[in-house]
C-alpha atoms as a PDB file:
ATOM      1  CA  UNK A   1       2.092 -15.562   5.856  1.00  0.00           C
ATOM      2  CA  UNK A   2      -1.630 -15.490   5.851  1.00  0.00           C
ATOM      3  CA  UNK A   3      -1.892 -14.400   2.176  1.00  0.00           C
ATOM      4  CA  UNK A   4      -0.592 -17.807   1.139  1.00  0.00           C
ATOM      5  CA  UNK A   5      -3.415 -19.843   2.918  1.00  0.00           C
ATOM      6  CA  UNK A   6      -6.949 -20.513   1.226  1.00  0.00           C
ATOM      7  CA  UNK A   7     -10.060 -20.564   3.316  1.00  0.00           C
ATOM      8  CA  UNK A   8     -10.819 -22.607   6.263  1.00  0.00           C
ATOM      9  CA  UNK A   9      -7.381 -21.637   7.380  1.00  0.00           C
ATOM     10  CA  UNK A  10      -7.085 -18.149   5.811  1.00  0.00           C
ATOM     11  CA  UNK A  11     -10.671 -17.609   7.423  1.00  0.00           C
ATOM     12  CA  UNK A  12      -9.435 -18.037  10.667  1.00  0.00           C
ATOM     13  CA  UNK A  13      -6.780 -14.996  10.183  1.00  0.00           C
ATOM     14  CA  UNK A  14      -9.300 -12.820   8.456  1.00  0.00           C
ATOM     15  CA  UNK A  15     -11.935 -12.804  11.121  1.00  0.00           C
ATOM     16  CA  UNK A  16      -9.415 -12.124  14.065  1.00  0.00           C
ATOM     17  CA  UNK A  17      -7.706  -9.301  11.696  1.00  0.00           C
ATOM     18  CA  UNK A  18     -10.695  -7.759  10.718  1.00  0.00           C
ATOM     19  CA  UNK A  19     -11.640  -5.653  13.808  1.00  0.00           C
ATOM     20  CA  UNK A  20      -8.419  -4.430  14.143  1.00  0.00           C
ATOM     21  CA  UNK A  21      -8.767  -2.790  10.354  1.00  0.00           C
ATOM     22  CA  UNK A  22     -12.461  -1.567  10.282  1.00  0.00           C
ATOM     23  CA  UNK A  23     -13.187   1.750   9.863  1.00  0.00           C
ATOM     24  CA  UNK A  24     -14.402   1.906  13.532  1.00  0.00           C
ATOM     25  CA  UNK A  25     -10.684   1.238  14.817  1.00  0.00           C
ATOM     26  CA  UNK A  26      -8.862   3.146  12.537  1.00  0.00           C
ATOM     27  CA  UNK A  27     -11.187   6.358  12.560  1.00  0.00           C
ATOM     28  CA  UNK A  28      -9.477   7.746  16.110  1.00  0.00           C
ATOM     29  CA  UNK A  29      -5.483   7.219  14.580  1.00  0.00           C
ATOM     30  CA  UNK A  30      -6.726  10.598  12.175  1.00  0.00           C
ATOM     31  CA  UNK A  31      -5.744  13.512  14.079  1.00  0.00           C
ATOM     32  CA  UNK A  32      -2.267  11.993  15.365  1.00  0.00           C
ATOM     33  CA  UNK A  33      -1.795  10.959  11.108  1.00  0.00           C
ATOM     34  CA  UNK A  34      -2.882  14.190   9.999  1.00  0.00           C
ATOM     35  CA  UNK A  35      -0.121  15.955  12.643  1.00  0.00           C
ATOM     36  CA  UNK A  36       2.488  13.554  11.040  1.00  0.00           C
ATOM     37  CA  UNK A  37       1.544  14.970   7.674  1.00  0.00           C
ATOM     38  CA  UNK A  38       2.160  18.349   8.861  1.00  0.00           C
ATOM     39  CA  UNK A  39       5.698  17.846  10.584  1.00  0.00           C
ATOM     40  CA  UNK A  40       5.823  16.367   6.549  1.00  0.00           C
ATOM     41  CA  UNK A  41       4.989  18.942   4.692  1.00  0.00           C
ATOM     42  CA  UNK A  42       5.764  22.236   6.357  1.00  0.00           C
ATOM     43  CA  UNK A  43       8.992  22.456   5.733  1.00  0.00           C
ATOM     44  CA  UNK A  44       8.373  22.233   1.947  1.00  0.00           C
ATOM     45  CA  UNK A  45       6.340  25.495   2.113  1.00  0.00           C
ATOM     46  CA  UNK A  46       9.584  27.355   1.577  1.00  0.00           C
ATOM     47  CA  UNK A  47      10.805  25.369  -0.844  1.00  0.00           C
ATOM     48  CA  UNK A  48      10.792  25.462  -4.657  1.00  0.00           C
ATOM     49  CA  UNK A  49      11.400  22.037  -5.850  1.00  0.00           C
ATOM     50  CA  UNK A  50      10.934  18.571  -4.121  1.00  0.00           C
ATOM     51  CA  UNK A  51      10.747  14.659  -4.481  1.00  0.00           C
ATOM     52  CA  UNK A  52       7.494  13.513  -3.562  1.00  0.00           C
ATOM     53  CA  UNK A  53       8.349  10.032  -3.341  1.00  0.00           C
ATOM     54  CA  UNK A  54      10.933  10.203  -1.126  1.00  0.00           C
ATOM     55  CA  UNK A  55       9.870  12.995   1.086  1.00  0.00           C
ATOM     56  CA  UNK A  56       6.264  12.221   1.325  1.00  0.00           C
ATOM     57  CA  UNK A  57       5.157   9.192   0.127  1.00  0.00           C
ATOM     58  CA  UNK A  58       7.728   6.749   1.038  1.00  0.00           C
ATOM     59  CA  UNK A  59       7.953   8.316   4.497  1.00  0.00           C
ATOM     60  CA  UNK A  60       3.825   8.592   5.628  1.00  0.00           C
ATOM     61  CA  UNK A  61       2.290   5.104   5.208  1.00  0.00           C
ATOM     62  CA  UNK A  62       5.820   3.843   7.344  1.00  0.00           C
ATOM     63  CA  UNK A  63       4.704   6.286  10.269  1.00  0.00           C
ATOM     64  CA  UNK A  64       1.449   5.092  10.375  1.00  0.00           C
ATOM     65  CA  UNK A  65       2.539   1.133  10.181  1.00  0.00           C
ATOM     66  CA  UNK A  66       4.612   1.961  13.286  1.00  0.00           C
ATOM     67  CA  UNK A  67       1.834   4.442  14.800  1.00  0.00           C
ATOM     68  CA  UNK A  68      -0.893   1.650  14.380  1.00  0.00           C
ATOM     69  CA  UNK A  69       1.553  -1.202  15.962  1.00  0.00           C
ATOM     70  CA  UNK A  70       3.221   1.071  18.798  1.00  0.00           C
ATOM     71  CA  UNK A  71       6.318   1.547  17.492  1.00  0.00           C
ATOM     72  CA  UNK A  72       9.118   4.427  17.983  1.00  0.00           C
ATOM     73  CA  UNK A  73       8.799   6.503  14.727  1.00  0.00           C
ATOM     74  CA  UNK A  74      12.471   6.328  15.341  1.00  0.00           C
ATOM     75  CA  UNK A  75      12.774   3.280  13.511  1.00  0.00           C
ATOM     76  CA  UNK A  76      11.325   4.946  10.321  1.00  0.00           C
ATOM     77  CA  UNK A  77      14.582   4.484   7.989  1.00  0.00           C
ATOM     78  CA  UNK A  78      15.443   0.847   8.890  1.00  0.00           C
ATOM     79  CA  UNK A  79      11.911  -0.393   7.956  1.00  0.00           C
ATOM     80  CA  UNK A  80      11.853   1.612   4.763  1.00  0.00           C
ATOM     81  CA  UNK A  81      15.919   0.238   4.253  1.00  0.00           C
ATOM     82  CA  UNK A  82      14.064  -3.699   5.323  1.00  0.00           C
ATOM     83  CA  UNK A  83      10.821  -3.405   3.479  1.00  0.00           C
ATOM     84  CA  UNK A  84      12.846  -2.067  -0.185  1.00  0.00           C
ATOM     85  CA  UNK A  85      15.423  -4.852   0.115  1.00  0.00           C
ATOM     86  CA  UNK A  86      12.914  -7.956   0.413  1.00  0.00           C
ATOM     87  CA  UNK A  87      10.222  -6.434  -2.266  1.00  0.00           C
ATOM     88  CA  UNK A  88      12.928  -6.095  -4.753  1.00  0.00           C
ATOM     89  CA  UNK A  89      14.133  -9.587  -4.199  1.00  0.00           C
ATOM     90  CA  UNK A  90      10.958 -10.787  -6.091  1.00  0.00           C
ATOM     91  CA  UNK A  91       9.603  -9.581  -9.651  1.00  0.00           C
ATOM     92  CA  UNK A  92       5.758  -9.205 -10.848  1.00  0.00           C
ATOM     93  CA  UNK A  93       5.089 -13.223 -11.438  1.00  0.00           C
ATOM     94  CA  UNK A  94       6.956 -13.563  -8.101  1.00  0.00           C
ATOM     95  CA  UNK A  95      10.144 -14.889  -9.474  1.00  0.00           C
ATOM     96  CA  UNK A  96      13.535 -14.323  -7.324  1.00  0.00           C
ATOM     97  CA  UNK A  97      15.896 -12.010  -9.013  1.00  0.00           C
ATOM     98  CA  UNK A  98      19.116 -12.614  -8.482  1.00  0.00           C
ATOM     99  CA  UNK A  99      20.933  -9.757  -8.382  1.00  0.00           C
ATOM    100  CA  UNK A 100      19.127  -8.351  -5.327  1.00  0.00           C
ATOM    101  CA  UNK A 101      18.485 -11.857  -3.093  1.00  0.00           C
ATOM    102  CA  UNK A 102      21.700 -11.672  -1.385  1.00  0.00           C
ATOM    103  CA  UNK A 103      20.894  -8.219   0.245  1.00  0.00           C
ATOM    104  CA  UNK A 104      17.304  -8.669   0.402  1.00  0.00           C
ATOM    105  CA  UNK A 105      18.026 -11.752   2.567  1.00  0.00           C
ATOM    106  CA  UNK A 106      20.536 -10.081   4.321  1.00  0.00           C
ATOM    107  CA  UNK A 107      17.298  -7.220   5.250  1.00  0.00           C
ATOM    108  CA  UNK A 108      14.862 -10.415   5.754  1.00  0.00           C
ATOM    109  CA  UNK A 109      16.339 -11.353   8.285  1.00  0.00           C
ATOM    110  CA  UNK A 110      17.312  -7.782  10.093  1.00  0.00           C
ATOM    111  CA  UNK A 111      13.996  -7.610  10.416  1.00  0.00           C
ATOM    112  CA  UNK A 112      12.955 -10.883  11.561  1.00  0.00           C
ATOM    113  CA  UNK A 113      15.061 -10.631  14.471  1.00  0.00           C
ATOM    114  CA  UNK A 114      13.991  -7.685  15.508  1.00  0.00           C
ATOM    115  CA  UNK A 115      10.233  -8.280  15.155  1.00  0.00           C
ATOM    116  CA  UNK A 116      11.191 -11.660  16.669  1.00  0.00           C
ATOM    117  CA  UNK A 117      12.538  -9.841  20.064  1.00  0.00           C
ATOM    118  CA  UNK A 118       9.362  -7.563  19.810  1.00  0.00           C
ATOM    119  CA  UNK A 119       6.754 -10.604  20.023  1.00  0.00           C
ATOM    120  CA  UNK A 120       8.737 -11.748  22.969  1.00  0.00           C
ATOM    121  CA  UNK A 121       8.951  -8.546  24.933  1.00  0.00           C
ATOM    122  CA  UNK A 122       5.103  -7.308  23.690  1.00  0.00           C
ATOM    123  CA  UNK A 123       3.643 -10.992  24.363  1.00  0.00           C
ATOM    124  CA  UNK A 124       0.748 -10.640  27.078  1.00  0.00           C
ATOM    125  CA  UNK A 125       1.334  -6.647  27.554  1.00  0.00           C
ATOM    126  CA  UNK A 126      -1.959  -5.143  27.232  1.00  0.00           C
ATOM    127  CA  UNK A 127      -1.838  -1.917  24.756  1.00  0.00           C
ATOM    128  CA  UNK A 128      -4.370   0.318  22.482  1.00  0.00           C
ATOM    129  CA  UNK A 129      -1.949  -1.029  19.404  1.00  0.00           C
ATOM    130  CA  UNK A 130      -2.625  -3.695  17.305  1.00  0.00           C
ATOM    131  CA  UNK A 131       0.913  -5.502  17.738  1.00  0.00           C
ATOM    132  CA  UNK A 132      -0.576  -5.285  21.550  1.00  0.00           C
ATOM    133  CA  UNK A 133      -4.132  -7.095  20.753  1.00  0.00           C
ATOM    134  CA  UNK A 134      -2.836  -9.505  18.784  1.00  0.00           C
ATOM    135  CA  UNK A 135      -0.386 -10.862  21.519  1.00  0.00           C
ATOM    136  CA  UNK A 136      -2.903 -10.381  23.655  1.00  0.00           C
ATOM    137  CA  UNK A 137      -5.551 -12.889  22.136  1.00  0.00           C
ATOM    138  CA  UNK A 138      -6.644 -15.891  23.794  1.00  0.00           C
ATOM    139  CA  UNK A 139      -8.746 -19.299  23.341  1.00  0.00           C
ATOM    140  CA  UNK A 140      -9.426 -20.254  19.880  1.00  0.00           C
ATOM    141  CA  UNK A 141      -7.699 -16.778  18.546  1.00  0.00           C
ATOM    142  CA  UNK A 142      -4.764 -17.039  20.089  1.00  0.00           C
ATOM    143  CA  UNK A 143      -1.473 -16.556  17.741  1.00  0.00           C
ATOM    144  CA  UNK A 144       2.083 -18.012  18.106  1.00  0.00           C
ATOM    145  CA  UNK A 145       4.727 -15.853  17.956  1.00  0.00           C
ATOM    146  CA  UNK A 146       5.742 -16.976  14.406  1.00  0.00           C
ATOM    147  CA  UNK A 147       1.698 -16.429  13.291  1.00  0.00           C
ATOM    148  CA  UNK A 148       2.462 -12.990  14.531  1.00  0.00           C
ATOM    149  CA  UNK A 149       5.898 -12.331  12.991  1.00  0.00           C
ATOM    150  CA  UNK A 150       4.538 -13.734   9.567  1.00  0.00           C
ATOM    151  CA  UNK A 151       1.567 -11.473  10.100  1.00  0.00           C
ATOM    152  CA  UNK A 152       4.207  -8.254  10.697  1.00  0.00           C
ATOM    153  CA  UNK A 153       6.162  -9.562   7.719  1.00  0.00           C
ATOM    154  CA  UNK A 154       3.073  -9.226   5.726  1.00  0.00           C
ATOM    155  CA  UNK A 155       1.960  -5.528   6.765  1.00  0.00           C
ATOM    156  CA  UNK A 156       5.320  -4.367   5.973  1.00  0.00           C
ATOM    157  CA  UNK A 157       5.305  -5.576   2.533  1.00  0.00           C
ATOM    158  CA  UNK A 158       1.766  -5.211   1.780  1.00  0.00           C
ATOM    159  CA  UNK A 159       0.738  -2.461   3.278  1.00  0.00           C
ATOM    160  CA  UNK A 160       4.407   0.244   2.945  1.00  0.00           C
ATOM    161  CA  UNK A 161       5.160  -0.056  -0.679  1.00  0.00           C
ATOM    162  CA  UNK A 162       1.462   0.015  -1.870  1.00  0.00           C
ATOM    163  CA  UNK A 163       0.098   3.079  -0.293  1.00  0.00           C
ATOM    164  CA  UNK A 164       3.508   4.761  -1.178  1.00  0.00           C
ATOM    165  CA  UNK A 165       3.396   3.567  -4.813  1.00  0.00           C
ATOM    166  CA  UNK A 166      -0.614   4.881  -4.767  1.00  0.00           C
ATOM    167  CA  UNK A 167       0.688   8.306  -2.978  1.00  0.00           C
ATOM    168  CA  UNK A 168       2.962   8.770  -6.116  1.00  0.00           C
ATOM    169  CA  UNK A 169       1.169   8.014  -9.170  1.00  0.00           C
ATOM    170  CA  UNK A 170      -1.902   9.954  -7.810  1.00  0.00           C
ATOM    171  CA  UNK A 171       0.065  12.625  -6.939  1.00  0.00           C
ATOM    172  CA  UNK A 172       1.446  12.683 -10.848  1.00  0.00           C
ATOM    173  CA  UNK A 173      -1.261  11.922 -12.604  1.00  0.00           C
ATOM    174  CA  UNK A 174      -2.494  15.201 -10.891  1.00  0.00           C
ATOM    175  CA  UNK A 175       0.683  17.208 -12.002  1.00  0.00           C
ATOM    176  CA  UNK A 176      -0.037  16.466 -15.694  1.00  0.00           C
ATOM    177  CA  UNK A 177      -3.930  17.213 -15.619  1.00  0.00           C
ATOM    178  CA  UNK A 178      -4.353  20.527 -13.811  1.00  0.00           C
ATOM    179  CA  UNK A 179      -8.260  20.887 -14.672  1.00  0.00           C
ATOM    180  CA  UNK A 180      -8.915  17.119 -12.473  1.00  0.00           C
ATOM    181  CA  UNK A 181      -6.326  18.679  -9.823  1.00  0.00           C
ATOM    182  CA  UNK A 182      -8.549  22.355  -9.290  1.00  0.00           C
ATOM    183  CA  UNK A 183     -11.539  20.190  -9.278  1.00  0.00           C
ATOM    184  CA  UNK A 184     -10.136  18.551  -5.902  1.00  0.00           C
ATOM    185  CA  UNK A 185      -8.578  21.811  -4.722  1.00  0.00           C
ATOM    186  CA  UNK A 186     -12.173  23.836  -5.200  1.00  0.00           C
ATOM    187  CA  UNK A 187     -14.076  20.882  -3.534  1.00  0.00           C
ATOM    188  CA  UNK A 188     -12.033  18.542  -1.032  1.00  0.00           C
ATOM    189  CA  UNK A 189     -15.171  16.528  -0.302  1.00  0.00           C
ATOM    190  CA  UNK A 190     -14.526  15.232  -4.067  1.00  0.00           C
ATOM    191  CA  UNK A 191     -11.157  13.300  -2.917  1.00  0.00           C
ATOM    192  CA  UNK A 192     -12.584  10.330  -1.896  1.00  0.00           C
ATOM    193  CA  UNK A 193     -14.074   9.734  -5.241  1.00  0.00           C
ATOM    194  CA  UNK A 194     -10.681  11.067  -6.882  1.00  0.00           C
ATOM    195  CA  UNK A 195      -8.831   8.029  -5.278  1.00  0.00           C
ATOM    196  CA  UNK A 196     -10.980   5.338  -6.065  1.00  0.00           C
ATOM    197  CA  UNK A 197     -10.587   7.149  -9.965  1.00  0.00           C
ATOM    198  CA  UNK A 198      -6.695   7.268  -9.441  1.00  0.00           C
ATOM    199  CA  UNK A 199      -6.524   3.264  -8.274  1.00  0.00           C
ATOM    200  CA  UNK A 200      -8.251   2.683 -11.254  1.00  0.00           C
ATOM    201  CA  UNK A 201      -5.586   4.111 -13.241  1.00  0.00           C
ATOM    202  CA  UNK A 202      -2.762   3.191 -11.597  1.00  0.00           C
ATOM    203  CA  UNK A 203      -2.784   0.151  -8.972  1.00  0.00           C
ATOM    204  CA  UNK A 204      -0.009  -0.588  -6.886  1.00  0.00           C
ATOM    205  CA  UNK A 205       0.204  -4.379  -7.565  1.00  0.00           C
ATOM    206  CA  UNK A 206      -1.099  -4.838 -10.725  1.00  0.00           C
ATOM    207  CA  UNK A 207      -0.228  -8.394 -10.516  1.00  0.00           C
ATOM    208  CA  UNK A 208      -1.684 -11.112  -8.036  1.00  0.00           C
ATOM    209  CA  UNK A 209      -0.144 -14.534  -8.578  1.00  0.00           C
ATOM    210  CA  UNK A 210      -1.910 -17.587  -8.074  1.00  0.00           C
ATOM    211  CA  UNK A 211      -1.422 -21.323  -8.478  1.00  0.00           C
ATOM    212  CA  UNK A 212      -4.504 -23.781  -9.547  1.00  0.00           C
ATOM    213  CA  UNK A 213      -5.718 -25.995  -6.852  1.00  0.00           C
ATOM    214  CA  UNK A 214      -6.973 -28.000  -9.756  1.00  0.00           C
ATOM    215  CA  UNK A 215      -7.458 -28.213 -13.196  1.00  0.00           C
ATOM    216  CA  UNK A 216      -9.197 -25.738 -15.057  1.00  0.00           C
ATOM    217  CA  UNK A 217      -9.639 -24.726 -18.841  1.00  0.00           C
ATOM    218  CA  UNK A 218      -9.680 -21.074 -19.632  1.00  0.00           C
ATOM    219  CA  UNK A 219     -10.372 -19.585 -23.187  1.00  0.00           C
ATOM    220  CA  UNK A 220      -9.828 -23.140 -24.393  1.00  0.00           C
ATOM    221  CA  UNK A 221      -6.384 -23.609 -22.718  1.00  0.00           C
ATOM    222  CA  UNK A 222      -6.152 -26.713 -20.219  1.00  0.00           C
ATOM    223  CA  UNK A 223      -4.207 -25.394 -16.881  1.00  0.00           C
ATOM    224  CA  UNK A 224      -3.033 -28.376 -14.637  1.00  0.00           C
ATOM    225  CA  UNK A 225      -3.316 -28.110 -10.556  1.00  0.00           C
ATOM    226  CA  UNK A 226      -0.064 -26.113  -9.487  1.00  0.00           C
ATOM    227  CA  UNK A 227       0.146 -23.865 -12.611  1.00  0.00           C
ATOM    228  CA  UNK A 228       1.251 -20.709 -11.588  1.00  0.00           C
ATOM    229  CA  UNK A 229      -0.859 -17.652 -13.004  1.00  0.00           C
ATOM    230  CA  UNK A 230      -0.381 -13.941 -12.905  1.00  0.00           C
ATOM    231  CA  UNK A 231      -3.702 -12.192 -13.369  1.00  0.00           C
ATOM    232  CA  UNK A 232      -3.597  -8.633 -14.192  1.00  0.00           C
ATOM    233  CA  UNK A 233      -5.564  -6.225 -12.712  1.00  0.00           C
ATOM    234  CA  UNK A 234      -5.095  -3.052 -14.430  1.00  0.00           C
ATOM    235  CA  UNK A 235      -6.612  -4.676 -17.458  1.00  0.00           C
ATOM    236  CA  UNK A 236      -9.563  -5.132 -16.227  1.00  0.00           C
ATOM    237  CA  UNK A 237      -9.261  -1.784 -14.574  1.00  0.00           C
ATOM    238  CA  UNK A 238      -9.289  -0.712 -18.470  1.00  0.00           C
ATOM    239  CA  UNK A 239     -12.371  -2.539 -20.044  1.00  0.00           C
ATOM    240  CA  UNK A 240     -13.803  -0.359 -22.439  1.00  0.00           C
ATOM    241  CA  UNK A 241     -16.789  -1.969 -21.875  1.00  0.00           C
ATOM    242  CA  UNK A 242     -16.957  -0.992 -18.376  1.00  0.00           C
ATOM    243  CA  UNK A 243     -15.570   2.465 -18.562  1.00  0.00           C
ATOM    244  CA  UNK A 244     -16.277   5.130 -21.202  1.00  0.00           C
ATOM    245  CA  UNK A 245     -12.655   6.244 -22.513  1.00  0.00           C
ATOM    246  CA  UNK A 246     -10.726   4.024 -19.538  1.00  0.00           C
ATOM    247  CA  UNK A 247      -7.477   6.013 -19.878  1.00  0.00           C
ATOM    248  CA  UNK A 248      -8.923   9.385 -18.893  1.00  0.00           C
ATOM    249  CA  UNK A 249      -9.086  10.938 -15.372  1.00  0.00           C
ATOM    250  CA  UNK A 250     -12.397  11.436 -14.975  1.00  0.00           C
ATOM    251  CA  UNK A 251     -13.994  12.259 -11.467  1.00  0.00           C
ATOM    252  CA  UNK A 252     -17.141  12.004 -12.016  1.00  0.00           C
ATOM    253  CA  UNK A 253     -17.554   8.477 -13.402  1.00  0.00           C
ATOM    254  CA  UNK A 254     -21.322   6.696 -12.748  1.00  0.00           C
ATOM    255  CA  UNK A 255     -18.897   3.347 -11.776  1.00  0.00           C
ATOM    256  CA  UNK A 256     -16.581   3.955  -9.736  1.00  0.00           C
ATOM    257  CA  UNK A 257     -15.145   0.470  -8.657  1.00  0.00           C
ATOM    258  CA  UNK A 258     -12.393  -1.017  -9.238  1.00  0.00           C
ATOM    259  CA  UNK A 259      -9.936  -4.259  -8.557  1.00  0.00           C
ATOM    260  CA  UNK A 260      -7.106  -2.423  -7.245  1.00  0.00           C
ATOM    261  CA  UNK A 261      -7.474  -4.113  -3.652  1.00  0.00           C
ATOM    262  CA  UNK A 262      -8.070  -7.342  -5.149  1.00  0.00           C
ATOM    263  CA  UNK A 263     -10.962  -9.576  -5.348  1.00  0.00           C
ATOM    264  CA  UNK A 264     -13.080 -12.304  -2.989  1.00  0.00           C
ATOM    265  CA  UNK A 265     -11.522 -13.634   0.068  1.00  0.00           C
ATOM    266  CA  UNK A 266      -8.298 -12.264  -0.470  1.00  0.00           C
ATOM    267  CA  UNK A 267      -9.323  -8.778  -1.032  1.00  0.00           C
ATOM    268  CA  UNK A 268      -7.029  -6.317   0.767  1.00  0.00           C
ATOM    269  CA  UNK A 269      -7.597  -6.580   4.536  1.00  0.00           C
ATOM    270  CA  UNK A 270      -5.769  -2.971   4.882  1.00  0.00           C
ATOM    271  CA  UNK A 271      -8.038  -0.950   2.289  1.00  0.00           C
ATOM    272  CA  UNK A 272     -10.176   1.158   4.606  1.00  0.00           C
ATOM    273  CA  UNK A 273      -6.604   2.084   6.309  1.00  0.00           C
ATOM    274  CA  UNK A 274      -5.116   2.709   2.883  1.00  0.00           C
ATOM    275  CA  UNK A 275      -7.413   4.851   1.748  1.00  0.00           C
ATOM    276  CA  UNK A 276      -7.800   7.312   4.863  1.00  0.00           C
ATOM    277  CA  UNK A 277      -4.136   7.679   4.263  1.00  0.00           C
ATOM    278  CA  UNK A 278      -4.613   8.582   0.844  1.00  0.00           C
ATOM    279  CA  UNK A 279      -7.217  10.777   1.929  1.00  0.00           C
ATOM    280  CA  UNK A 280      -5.461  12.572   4.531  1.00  0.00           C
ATOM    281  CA  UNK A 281      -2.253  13.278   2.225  1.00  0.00           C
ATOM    282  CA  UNK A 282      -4.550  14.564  -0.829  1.00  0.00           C
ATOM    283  CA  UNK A 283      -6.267  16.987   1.501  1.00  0.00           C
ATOM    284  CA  UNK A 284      -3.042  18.520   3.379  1.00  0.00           C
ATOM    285  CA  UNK A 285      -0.921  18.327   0.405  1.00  0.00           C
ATOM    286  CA  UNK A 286      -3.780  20.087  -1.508  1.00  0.00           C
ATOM    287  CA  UNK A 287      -4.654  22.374   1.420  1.00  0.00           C
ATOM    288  CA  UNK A 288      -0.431  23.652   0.997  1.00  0.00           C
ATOM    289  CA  UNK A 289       0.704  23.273  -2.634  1.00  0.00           C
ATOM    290  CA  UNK A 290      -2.751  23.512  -5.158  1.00  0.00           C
ATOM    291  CA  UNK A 291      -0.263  24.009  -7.830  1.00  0.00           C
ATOM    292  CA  UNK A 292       2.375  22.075  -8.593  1.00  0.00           C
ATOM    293  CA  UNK A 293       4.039  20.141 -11.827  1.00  0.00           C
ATOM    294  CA  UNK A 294       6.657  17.876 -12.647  1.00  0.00           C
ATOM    295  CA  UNK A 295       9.585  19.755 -12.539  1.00  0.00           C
ATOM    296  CA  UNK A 296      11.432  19.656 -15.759  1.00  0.00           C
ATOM    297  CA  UNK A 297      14.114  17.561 -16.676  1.00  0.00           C
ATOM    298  CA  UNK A 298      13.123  14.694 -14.281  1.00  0.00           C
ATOM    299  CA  UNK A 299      10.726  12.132 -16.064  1.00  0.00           C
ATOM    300  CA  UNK A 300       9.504   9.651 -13.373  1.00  0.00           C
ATOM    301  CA  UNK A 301      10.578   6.015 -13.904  1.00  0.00           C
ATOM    302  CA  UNK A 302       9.159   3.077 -12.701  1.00  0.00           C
ATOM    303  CA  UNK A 303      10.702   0.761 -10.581  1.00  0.00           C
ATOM    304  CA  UNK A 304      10.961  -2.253 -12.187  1.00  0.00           C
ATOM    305  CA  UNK A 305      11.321  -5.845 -12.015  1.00  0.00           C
ATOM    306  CA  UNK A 306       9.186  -5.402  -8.972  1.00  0.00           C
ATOM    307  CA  UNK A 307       6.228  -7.327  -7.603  1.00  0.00           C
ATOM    308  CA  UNK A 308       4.614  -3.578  -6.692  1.00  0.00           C
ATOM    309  CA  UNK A 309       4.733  -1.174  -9.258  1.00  0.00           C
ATOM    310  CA  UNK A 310       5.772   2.535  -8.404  1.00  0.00           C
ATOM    311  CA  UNK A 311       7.988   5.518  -8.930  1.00  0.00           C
ATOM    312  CA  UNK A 312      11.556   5.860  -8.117  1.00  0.00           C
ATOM    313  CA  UNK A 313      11.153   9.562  -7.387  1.00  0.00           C
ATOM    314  CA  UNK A 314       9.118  12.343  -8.232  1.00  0.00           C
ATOM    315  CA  UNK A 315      10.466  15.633  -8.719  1.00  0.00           C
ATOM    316  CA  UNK A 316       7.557  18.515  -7.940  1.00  0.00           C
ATOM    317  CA  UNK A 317       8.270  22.084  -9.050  1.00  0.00           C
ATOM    318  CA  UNK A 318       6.308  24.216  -5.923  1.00  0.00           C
ATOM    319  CA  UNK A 319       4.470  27.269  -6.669  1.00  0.00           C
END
């Protein structure tokens, strides 16, 4: 997959990715995501209790992988069944765990075959969808089919479980500080600025692996080319020195960055798409349910060893 490349080969997949994942192309996929959202969330309006997680944000950011790659929403369940069963083959340093390989290689390789008999029936059929342009490329751009599967491999685990796992710790963080969640109800133009607050808090992969290309000394330690490091990026999402009382939700920060998509070349190529569907959840979630709390009896866990962190469930109490 392309995330395992340095530049000049990794530069080669960013720049034919990029258009695909700039604002400009993703902008027009709003009304048809924000229509999904509804067929969501309507039918919790009678409701007085449900699981976030499961309902909502597990569900969402797999509609709009298969919207954006022009594939039947039909298929919703196996790619959420797939994309669970590889991520939890792996923990946070990306270390197999055993328990969970057999079925998660089982689920690999489900879903290579069938996005292996999808690049063979899609290859050279024009479409708006990006599974569409990308078969479609030609010259110097072109892709083989297995640069294309690897590439689908890597939306699906990339892009599902992170959006989901943002979805869900926003979402609670919200539940336990009503004052930050009026603030957002009163003014919806402040969301935007609430997420970027929210992936400071809580980032969906905390932890990037890496391996030296050669040797460097950090803080006095000597690490030799291949040592594997996990950097952590909700420490540095923390630093006191950066942000006055880190640990609070605060909306109205003067810094508002962060390091939740990662840093320099390998900075999330999905993050404008990420965020409009973090966007677009906040407001029509908001727009239904302005009040809501955890319900009680149900303290969210965290799924864990994982390489993505995230909730198992979250149980809402509706009012």
């Amino acid at each position: 997959m392309p995330v395992g490349f340095d530049p000049p080969e990794q530069t080669r997949y960013r720049r034919i990715l990029q258009p695909f994942f700039s604002p400009k192309s993703i902008r027009p996929l709003e009304p048809a995501l924000r229509a999904q959202l509804a067929d969501l969330l309507d039918p919790l309006a009678g409701r007085d209790e449900c699981d976030f997680v499961g309902e909502v944000a597990a569900v969402f950011p797999t509609q709009v992988f298969l919207t954006l790659f022009g594939l039947p929403l039909d298929k919703r369940d196996d790619f959420i069944g797939w994309k669970d069963a590889v991520l939890g083959m792996v923990d946070a340093s990306g270390t197999t765990v055993p328990a969970a390989s057999e079925d998660g290689m089982r689920k690999a390789a489900e879903l290579f075959g069938y996005l292996s008999g999808l690049v063979a029936e899609r290859r050279g059929v024009p479409g708006d969808d990006v599974l569409s342009g990308l078969l479609c490329l030609e010259g110097e751009e072109a892709l083989t089919d297995d640069e294309v599967i690897g590439l689908c491999f890597l939306f699906v685990l990339a892009g599902l479980d992170t959006v989901t796992d943002a979805l869900g710790f926003g979402i609670e963080r919200l539940a336990r500080n009503p004052r930050q969640r009026q603030e957002i109800v009163d003014d919806p133009d402040l969301i935007p600025v609430a997420i970027e607050e929210l992936l400071r808090l809580d980032p969906p992969a905390p932890f990037v692996p890496r391996v030296c290309t050669q040797e460097v000394t950090l803080d006095g330690q000597v690490l030799p080319t291949g040592t594997r490091v996990t950097t952590n990026l909700a420490v540095a999402n923390r630093d006191e020195g950066r942000y006055p009382d880190p640990d609070t939700v605060d909306f109205h920060r003067e810094d508002a960055t962060h390091t939740s998509f990662g840093l320099g070349v390998h900075r999330c190529l999905g993050s404008h798409l990420a965020r409009l569907e973090m966007r677009l959840a906040f407001e029509e979630w908001h727009r239904r349910f302005p009040h809501y709390r955890i319900a009680e009896g149900t303290p969210p866990r965290v799924k864990w060893p994982r390489g993505t962190i995230g909730l198992h469930a979250l149980r809402l109490r509706l009012s």
